[in-house]
N, C-alpha and C. Protein backbone atom coordinates (compact mmCIF):
# COMPACT_ATOMS: atom_id res chain seq x y z
N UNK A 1 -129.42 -72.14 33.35
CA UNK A 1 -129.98 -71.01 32.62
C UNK A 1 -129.64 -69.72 33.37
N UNK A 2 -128.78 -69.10 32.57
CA UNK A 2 -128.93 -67.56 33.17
C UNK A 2 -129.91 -66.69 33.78
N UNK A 3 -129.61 -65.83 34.47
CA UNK A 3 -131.22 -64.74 34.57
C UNK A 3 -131.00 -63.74 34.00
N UNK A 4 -131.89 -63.25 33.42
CA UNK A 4 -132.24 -62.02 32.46
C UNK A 4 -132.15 -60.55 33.33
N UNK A 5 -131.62 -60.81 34.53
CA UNK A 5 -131.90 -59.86 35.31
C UNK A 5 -130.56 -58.95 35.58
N UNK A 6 -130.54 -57.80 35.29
CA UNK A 6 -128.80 -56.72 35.84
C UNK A 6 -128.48 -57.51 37.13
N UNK A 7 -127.29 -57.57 37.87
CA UNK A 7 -127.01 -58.32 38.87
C UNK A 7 -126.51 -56.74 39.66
N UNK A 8 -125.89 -55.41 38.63
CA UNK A 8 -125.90 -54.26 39.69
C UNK A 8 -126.75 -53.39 38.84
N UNK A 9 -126.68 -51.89 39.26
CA UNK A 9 -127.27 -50.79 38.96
C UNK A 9 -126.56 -50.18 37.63
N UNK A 10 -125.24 -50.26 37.58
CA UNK A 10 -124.43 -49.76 36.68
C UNK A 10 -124.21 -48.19 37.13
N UNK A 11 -123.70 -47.77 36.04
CA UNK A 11 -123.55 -46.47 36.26
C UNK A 11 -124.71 -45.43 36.45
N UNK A 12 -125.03 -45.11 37.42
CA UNK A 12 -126.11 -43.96 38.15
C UNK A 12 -126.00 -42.39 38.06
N UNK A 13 -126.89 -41.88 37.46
CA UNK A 13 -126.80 -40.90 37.06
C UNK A 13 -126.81 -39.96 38.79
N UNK A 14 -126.08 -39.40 39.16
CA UNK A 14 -126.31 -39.02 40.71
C UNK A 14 -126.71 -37.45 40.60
N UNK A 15 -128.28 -36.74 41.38
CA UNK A 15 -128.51 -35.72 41.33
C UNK A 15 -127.96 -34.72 41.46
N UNK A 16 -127.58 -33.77 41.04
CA UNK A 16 -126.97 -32.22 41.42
C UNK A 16 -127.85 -31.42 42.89
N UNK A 17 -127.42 -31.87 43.85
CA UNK A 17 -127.77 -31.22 45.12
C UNK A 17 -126.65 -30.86 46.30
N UNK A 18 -127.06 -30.03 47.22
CA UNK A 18 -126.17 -29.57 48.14
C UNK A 18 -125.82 -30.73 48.85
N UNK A 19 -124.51 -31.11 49.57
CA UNK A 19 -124.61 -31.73 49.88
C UNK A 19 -124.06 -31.51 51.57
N UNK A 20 -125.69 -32.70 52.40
CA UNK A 20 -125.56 -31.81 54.12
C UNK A 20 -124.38 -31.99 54.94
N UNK A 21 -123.69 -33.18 55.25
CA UNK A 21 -122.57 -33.44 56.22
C UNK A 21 -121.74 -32.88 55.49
N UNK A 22 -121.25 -32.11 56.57
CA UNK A 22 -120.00 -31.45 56.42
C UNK A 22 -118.31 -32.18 56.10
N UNK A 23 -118.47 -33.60 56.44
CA UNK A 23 -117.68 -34.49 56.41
C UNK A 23 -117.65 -35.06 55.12
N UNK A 24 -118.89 -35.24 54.53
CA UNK A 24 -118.49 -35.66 52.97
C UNK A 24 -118.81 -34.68 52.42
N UNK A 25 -119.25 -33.67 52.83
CA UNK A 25 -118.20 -32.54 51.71
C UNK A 25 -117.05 -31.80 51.65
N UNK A 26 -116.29 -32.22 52.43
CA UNK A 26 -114.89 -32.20 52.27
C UNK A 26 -113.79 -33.41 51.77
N UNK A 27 -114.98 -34.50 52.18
CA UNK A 27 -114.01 -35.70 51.61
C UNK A 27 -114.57 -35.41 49.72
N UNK A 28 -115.73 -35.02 49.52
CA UNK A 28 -116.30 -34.88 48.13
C UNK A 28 -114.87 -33.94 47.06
N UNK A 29 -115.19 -32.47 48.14
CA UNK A 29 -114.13 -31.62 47.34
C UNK A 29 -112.68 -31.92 47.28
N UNK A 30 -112.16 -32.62 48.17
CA UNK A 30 -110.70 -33.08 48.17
C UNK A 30 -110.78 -34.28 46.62
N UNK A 31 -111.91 -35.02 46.51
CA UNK A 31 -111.87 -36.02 45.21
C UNK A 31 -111.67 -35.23 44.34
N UNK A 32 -112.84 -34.24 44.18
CA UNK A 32 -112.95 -33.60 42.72
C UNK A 32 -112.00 -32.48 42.58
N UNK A 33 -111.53 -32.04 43.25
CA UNK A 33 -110.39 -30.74 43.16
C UNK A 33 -109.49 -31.49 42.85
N UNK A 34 -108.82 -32.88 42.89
CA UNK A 34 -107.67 -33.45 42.22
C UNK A 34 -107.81 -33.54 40.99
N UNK A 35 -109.14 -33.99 40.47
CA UNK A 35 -109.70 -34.33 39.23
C UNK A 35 -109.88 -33.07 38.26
N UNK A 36 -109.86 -32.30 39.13
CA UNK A 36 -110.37 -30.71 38.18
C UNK A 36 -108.43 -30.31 37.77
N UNK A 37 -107.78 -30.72 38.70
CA UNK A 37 -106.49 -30.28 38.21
C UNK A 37 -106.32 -30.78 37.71
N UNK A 38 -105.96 -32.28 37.37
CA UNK A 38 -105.18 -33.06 36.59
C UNK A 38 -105.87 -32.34 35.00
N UNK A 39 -107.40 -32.51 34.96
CA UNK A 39 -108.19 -31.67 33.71
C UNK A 39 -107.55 -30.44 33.19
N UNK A 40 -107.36 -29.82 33.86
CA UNK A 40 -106.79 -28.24 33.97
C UNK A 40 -105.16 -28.28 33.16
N UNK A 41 -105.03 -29.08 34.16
CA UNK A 41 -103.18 -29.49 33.21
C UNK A 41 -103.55 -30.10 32.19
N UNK A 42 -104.01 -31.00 31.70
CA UNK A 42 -104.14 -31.61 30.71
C UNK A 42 -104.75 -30.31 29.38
N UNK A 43 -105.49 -29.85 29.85
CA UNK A 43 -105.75 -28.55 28.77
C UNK A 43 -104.80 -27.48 28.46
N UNK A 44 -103.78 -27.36 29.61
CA UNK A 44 -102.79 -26.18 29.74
C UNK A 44 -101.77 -26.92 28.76
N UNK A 45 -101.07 -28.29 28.86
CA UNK A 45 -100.43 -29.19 27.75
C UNK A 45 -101.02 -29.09 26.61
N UNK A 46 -102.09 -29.85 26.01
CA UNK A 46 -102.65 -29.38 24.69
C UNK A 46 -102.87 -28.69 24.11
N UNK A 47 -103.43 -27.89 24.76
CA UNK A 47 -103.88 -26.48 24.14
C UNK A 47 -102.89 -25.29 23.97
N UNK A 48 -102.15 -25.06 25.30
CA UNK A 48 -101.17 -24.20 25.66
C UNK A 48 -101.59 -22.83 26.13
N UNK A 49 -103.45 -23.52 26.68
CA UNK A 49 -103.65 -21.89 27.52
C UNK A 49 -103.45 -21.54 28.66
N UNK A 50 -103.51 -20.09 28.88
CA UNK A 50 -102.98 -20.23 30.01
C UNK A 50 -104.33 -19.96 31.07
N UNK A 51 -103.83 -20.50 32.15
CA UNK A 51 -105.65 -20.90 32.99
C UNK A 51 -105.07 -20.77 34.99
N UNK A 52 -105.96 -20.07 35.10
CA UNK A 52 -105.89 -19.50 36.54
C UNK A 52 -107.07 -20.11 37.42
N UNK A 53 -106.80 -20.82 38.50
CA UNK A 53 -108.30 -21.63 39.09
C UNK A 53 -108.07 -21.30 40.91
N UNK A 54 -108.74 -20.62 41.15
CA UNK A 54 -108.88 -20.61 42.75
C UNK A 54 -110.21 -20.29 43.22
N UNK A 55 -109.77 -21.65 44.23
CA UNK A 55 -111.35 -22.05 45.06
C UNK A 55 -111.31 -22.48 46.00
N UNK A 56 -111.95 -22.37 46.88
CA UNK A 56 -112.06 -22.43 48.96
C UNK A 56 -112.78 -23.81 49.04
N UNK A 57 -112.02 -24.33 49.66
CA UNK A 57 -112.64 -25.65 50.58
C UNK A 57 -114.03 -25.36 51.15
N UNK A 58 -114.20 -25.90 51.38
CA UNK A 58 -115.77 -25.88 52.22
C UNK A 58 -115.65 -25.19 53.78
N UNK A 59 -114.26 -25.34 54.22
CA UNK A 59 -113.53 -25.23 55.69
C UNK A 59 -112.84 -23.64 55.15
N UNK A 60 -112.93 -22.98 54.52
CA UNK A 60 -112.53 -21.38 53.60
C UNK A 60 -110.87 -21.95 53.13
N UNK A 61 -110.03 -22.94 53.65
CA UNK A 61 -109.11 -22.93 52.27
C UNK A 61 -108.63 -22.54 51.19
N UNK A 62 -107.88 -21.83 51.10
CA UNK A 62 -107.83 -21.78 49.74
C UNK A 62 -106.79 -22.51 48.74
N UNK A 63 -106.92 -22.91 47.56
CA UNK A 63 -106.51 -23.83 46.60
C UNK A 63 -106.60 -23.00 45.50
N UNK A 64 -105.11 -23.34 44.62
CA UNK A 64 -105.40 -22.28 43.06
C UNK A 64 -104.31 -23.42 42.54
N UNK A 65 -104.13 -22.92 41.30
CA UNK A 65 -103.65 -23.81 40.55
C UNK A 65 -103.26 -22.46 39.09
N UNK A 66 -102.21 -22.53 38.80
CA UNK A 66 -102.12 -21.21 37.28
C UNK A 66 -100.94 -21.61 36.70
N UNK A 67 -101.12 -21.26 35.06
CA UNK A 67 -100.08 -22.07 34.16
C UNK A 67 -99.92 -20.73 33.54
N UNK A 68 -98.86 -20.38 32.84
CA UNK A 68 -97.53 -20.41 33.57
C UNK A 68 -97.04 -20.21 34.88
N UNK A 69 -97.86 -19.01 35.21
CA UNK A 69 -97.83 -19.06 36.84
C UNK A 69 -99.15 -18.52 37.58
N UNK A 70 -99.62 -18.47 38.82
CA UNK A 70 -100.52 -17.87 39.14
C UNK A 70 -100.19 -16.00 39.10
N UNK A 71 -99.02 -15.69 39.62
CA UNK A 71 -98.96 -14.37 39.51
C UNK A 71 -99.07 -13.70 37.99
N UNK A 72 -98.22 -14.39 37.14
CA UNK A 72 -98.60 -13.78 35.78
C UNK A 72 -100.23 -13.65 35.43
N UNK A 73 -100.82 -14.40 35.33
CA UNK A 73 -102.22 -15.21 35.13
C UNK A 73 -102.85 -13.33 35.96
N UNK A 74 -102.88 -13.71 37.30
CA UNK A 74 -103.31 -12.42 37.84
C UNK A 74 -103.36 -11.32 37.54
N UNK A 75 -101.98 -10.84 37.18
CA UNK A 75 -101.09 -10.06 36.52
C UNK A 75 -102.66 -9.49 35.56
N UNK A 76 -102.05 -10.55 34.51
CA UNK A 76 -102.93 -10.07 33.01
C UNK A 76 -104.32 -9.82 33.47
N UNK A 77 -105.05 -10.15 34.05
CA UNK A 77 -106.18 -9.78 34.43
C UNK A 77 -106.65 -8.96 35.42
N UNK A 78 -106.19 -9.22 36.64
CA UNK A 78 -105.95 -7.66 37.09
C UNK A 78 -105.69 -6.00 36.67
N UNK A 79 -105.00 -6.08 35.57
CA UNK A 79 -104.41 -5.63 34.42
C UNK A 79 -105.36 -4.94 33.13
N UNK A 80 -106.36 -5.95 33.04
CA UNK A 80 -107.55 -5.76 32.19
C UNK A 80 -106.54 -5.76 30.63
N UNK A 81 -105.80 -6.66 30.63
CA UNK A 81 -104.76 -7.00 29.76
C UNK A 81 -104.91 -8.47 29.09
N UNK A 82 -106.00 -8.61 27.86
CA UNK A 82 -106.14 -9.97 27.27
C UNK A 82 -104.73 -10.82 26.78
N UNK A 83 -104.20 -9.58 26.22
CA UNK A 83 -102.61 -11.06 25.58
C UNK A 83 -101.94 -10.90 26.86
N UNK A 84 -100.73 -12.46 25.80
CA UNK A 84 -99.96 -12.68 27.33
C UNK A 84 -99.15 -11.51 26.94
N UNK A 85 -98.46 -11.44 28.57
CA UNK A 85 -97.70 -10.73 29.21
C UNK A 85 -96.29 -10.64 29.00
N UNK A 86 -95.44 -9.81 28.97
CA UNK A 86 -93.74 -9.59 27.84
C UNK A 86 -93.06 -10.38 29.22
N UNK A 87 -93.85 -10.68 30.46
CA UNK A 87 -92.98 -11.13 31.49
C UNK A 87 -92.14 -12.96 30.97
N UNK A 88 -90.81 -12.70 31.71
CA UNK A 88 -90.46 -14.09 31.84
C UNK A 88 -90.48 -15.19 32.55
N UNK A 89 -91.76 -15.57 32.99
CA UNK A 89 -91.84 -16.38 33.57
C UNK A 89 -92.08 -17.78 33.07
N UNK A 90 -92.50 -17.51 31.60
CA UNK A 90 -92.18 -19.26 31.45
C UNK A 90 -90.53 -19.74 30.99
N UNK A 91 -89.66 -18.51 30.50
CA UNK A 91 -88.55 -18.59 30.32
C UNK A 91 -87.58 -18.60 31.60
N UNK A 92 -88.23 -18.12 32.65
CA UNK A 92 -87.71 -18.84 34.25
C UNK A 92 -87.57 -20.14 33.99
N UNK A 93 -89.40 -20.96 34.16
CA UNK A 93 -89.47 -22.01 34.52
C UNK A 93 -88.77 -22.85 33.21
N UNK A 94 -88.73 -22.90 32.38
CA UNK A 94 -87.70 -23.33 31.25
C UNK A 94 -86.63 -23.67 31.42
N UNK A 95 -85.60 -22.29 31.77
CA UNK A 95 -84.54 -22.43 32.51
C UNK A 95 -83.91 -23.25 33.80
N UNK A 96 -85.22 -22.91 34.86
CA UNK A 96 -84.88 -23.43 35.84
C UNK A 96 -85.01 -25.41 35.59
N UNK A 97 -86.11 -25.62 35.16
CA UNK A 97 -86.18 -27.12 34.30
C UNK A 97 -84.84 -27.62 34.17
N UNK A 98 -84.14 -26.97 32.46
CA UNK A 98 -82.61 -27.17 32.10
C UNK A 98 -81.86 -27.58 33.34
N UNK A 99 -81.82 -26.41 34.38
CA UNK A 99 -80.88 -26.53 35.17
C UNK A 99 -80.96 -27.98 36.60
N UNK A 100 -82.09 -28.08 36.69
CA UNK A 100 -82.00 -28.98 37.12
C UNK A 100 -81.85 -30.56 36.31
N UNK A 101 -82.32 -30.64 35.74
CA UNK A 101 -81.83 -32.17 34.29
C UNK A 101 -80.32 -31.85 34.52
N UNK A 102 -79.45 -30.72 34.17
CA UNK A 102 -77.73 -30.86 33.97
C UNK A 102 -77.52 -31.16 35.48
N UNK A 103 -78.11 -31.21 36.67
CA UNK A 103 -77.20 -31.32 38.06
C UNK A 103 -77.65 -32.89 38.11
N UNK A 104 -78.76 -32.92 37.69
CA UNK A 104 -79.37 -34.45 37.64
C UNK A 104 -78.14 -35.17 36.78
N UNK A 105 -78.03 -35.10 35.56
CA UNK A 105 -77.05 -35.38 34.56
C UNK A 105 -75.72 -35.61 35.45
N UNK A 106 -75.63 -34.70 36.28
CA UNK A 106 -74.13 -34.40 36.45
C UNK A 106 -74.21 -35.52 37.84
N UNK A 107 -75.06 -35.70 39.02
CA UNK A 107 -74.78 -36.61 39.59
C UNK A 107 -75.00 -37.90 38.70
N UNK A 108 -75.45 -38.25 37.92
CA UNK A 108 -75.27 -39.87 37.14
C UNK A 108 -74.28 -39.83 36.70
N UNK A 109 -73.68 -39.07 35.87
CA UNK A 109 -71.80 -39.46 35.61
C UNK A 109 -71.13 -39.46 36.80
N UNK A 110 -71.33 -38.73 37.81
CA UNK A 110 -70.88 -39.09 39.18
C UNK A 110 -70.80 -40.39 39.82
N UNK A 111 -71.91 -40.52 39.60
CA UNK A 111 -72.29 -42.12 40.08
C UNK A 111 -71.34 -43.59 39.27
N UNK A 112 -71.50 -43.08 38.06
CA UNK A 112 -70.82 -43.75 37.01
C UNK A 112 -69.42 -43.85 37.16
N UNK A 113 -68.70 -42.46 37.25
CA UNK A 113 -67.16 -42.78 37.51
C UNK A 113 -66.93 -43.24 38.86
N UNK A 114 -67.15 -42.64 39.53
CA UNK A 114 -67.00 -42.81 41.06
C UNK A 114 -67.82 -43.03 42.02
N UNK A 115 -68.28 -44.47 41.75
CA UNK A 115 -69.68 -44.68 42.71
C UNK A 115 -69.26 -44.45 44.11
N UNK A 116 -67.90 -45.09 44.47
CA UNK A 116 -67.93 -45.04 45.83
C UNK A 116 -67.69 -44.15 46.92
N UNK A 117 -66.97 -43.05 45.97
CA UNK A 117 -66.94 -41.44 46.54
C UNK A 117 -67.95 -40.73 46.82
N UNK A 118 -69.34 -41.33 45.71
CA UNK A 118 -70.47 -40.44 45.65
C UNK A 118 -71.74 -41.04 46.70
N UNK A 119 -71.99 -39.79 47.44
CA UNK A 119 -72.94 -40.24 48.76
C UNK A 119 -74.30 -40.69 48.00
N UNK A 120 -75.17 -41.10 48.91
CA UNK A 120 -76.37 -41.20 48.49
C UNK A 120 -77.27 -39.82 48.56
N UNK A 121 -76.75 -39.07 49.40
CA UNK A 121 -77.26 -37.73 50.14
C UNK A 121 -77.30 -36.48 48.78
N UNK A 122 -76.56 -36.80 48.08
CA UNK A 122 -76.44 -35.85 47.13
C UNK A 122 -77.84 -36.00 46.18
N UNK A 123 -79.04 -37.15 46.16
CA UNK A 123 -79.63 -37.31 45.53
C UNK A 123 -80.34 -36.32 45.93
């Protein structure tokens, strides 16, 4: 016969408080600052806004994260400037993208005709 009884706790609702060692709150913010980016990108993909995030470690660090870039992002707001900006910076990063896929491209036909000419070093 089974027991009727939870064997764990399950998922725990955990309080919103400061938290004292200084040691897990840096191991805390290093978890959730990965988690807040990956979120952050994931909204900057879907949505296509553009989003500026900077925030200090517990140790004063600083960490930012900005789509298209952090300087544009600044830019416009610093600026007191709501639309985006006539700058090219996502038509940089666009570009610069392209250009790397064709050198990428271009060492695999490399590889292809002439494996044995072609170093590994070039990767």
């Amino acid at each position: 016969m089974a027991s009727s009884g939870k064997k764990t706790k399950g998922k725990q609702k955990i309080e919103m408080k400061l938290i004292e060692k200084e040691d897990d709150k840096v191991v805390t913010f290093s978890k959730r600052r990965s988690r807040i980016y990956k979120k952050i990108n994931e909204i900057t993909t879907l949505c296509g806004a553009d989003i500026l995030l900077i925030c200090f470690s517990p140790s004063g660090k600083p960490f930012s994260f900005g789509h298209p870039s952090i300087e544009s992002i600044a830019g416009r707001f610093l600026d007191n400037n709501i639309s985006p900006s006539d700058d090219n910076t996502r038509h940089l990063v666009e570009n610069y993208l392209k250009e790397r896929i064709n050198n990428i491209i271009q060492l695999v036909i490399e590889l292809v005709v002439c494996p044995a000419t072609t170093t590994k070093s070039k990767l």
